[in-house]
Protein backbone atom coordinates (compact mmCIF):
# COMPACT_ATOMS: atom_id res chain seq x y z
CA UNK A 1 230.89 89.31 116.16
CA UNK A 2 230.55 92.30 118.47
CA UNK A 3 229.20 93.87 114.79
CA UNK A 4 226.39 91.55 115.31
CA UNK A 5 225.14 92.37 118.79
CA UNK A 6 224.68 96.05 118.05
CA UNK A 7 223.38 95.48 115.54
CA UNK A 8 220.84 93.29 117.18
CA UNK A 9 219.77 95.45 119.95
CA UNK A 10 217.33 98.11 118.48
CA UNK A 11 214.92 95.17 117.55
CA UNK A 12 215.62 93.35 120.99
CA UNK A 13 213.75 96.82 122.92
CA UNK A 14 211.59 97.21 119.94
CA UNK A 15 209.94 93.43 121.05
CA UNK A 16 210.23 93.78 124.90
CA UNK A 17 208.72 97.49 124.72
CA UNK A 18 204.71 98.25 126.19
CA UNK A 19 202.30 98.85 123.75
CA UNK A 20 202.18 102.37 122.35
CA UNK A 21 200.11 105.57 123.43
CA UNK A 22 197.97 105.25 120.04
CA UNK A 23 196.77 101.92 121.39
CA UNK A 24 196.19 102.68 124.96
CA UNK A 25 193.87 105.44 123.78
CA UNK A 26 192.23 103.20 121.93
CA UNK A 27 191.14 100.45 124.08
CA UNK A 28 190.01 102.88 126.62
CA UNK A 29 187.86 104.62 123.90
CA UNK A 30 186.45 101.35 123.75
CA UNK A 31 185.71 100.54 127.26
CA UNK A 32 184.12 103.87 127.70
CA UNK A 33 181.62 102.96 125.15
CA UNK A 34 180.54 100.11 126.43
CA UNK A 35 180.09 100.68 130.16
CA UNK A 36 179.42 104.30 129.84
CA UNK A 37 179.58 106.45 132.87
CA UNK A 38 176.50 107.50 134.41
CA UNK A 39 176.97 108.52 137.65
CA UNK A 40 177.46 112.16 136.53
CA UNK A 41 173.81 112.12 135.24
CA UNK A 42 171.29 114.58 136.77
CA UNK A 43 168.39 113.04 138.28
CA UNK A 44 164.84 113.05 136.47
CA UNK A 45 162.77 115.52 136.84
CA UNK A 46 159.67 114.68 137.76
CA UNK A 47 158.45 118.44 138.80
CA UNK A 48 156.20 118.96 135.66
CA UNK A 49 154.52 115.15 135.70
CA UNK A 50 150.56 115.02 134.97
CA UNK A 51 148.71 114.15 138.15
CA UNK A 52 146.24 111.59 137.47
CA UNK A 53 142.67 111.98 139.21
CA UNK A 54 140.02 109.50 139.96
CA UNK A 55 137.18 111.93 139.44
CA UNK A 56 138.91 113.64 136.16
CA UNK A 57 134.97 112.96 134.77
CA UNK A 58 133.04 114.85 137.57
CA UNK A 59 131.70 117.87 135.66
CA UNK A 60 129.71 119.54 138.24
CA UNK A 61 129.01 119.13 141.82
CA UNK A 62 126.19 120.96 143.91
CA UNK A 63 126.22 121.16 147.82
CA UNK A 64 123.94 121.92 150.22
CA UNK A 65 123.47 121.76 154.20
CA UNK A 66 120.23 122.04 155.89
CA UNK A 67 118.17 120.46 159.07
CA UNK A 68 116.35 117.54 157.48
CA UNK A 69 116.58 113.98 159.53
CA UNK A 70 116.89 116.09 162.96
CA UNK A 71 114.10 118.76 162.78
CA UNK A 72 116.34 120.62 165.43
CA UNK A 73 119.71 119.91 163.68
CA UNK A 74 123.22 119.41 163.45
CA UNK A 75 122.02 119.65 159.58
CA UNK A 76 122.10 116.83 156.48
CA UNK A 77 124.18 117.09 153.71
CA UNK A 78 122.93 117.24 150.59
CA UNK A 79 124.95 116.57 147.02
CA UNK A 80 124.57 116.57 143.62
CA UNK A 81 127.62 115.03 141.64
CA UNK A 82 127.22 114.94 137.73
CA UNK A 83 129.63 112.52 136.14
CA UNK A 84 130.26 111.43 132.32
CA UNK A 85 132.43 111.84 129.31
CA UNK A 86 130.31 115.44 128.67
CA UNK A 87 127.28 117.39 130.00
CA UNK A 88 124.98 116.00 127.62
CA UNK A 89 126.54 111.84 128.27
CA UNK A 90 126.23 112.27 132.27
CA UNK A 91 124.59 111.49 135.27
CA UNK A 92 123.70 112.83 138.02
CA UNK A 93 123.84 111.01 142.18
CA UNK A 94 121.97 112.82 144.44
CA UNK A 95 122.61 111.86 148.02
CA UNK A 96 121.90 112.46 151.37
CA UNK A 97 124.27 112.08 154.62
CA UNK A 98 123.44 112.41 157.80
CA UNK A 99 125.88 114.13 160.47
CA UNK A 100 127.23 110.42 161.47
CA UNK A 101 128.71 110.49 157.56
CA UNK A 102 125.90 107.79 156.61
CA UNK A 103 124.29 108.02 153.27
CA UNK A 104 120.22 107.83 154.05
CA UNK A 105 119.14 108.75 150.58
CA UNK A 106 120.71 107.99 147.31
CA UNK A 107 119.19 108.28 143.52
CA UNK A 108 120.62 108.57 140.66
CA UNK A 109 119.48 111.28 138.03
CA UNK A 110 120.39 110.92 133.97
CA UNK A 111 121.26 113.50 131.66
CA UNK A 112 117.58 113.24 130.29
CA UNK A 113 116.05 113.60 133.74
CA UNK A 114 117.86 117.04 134.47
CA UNK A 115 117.09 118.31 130.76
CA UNK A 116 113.78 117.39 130.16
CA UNK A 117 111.87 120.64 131.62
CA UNK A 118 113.56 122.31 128.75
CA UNK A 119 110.90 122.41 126.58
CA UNK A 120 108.79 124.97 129.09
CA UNK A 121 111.61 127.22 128.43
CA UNK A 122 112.62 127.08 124.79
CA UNK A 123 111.83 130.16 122.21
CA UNK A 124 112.64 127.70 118.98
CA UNK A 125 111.25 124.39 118.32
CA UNK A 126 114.96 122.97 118.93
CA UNK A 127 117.58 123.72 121.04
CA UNK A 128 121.88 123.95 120.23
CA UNK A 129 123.72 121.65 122.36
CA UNK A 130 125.40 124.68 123.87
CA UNK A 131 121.89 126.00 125.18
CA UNK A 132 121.06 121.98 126.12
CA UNK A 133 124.30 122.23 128.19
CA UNK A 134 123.67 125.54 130.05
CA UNK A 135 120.44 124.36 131.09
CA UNK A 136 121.88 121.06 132.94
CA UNK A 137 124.23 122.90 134.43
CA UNK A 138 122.14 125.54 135.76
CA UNK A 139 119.70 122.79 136.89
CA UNK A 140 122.84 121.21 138.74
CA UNK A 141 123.62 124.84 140.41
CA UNK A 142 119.89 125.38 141.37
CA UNK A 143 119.12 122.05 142.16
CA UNK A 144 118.64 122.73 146.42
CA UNK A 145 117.39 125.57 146.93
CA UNK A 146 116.11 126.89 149.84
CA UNK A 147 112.34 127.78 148.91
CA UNK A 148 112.56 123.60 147.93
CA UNK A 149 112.50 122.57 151.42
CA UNK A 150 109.15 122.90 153.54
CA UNK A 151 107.96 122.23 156.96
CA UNK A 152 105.78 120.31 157.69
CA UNK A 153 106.34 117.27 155.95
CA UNK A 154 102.99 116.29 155.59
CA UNK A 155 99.64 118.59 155.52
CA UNK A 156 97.26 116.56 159.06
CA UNK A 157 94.09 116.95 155.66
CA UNK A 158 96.04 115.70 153.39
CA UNK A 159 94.69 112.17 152.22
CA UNK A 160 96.76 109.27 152.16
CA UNK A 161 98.41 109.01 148.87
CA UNK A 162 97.88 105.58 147.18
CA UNK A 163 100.15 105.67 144.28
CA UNK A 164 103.64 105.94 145.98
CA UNK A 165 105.61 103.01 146.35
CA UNK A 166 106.73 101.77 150.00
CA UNK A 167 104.81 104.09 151.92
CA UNK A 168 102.22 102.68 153.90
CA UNK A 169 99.01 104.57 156.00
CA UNK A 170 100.82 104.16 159.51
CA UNK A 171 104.18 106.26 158.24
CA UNK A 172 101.81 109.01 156.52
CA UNK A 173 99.86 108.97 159.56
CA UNK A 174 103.15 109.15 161.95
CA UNK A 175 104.61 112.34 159.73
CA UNK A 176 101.16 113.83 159.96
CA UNK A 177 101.61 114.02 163.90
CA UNK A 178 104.90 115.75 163.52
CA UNK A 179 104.65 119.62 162.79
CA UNK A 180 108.82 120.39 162.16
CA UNK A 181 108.88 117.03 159.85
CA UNK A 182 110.92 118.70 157.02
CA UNK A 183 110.20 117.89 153.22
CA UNK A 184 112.56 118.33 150.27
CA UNK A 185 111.14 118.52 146.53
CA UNK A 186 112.64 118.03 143.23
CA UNK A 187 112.08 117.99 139.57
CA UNK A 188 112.93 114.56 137.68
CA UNK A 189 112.07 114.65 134.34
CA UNK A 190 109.64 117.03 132.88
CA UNK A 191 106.90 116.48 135.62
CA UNK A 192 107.73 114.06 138.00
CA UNK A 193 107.90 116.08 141.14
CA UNK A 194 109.01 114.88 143.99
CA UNK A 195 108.79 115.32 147.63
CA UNK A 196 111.31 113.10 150.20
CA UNK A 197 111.39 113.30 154.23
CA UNK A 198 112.40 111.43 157.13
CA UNK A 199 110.25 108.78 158.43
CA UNK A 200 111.18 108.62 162.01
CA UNK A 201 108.60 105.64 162.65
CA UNK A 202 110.77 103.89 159.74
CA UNK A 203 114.35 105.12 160.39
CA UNK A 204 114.46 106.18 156.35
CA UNK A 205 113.85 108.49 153.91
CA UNK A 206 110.63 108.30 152.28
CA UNK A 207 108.72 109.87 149.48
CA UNK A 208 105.76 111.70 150.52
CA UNK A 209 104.94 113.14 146.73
């Protein structure tokens, strides 16, 4: 009988023993890959992100500041942005802002309005699309000049211009009383030139040409 119980006891620990290493390791490999650790991982790095613009289409912008609604000053500001998907798709705003920050003057200017006095200056019958582009641009750059601005606004013999829309005979005739009325002109198109001042009788900008 006492035969028996020895005999017995190796598989009596062999049931009541904990699992072995082998299996330990194993369902902690398991747990690891399913909840994996992260809080070892470096942040992202964000240093070398694209910034995104609003005026990523603004090809070329032209400033100017000169004495325009206030004969005597503080001075306008005058701008030229050119927007569009290329030099050739674009156009052009042309504003004016007085030293409060308020826009008096705005007009907007296509691609065909800056381009068309190319003709006068082509050597060929046709021009390359490179030579079409450097002739916007330079009409952009050279676009307020200082020999384009002229005092006074209006010539006292000059007759009252019919053909110009919204301007009526008592503005001409105010602007003709007023010696340091300043003009500015500009080229739209091939030969649409145009002349724009400050009508003090109408609080506005006005063409005069």
């Amino acid at each position: 009988m006492r035969l028996f119980w020895l005999a017995l006891l190796p598989l009596l620990a062999a049931c009541n023993s904990t699992p072995s290493a082998v299996n330990e390791g194993t369902v902690s490999g398991m747990t690891d890959r399913s909840t994996p650790d992260t809080s070892a991982l470096p942040a992202p790095d964000t240093s070398h992100t694209k910034a995104v613009s609003a005026v990523s289409d603004t090809l070329r912008v032209a400033r100017a500041r000169h004495n325009f609604s206030s004969p005597k000053g503080p001075a306008d500001a005058f701008k030229l942005v050119f927007r569009g998907p290329s030099v050739l798709e674009g156009t052009g705003e042309f504003t004016i802002t007085d030293a409060s920050g308020q826009v008096i003057f705005r007009e907007m200017l296509t691609e065909p309005d800056l381009e068309a006095s190319l003709v006068y200056e082509m050597k060929n019958p046709t021009a390359t699309r490179a030579e079409r582009e450097a002739f916007v641009l330079k009409r952009i750059d050279q676009f307020f000049q200082s020999s384009q601005f002229h005092t006074p606004a209006v010539d006292k013999k000059s007759a009252f211009p019919t053909n110009i829309e919204n301007l009526d005979q008592a503005t001409w005739t105010d602007l003709q009383q007023r010696p340091d009325a300043i003009r500015f002109d500009y080229l739209k198109g091939k030969e649409d030139h145009r002349g724009v001042t400050w009508s003090p009788l109408k609080k506005q900008v006005v063409r005069v040409m």
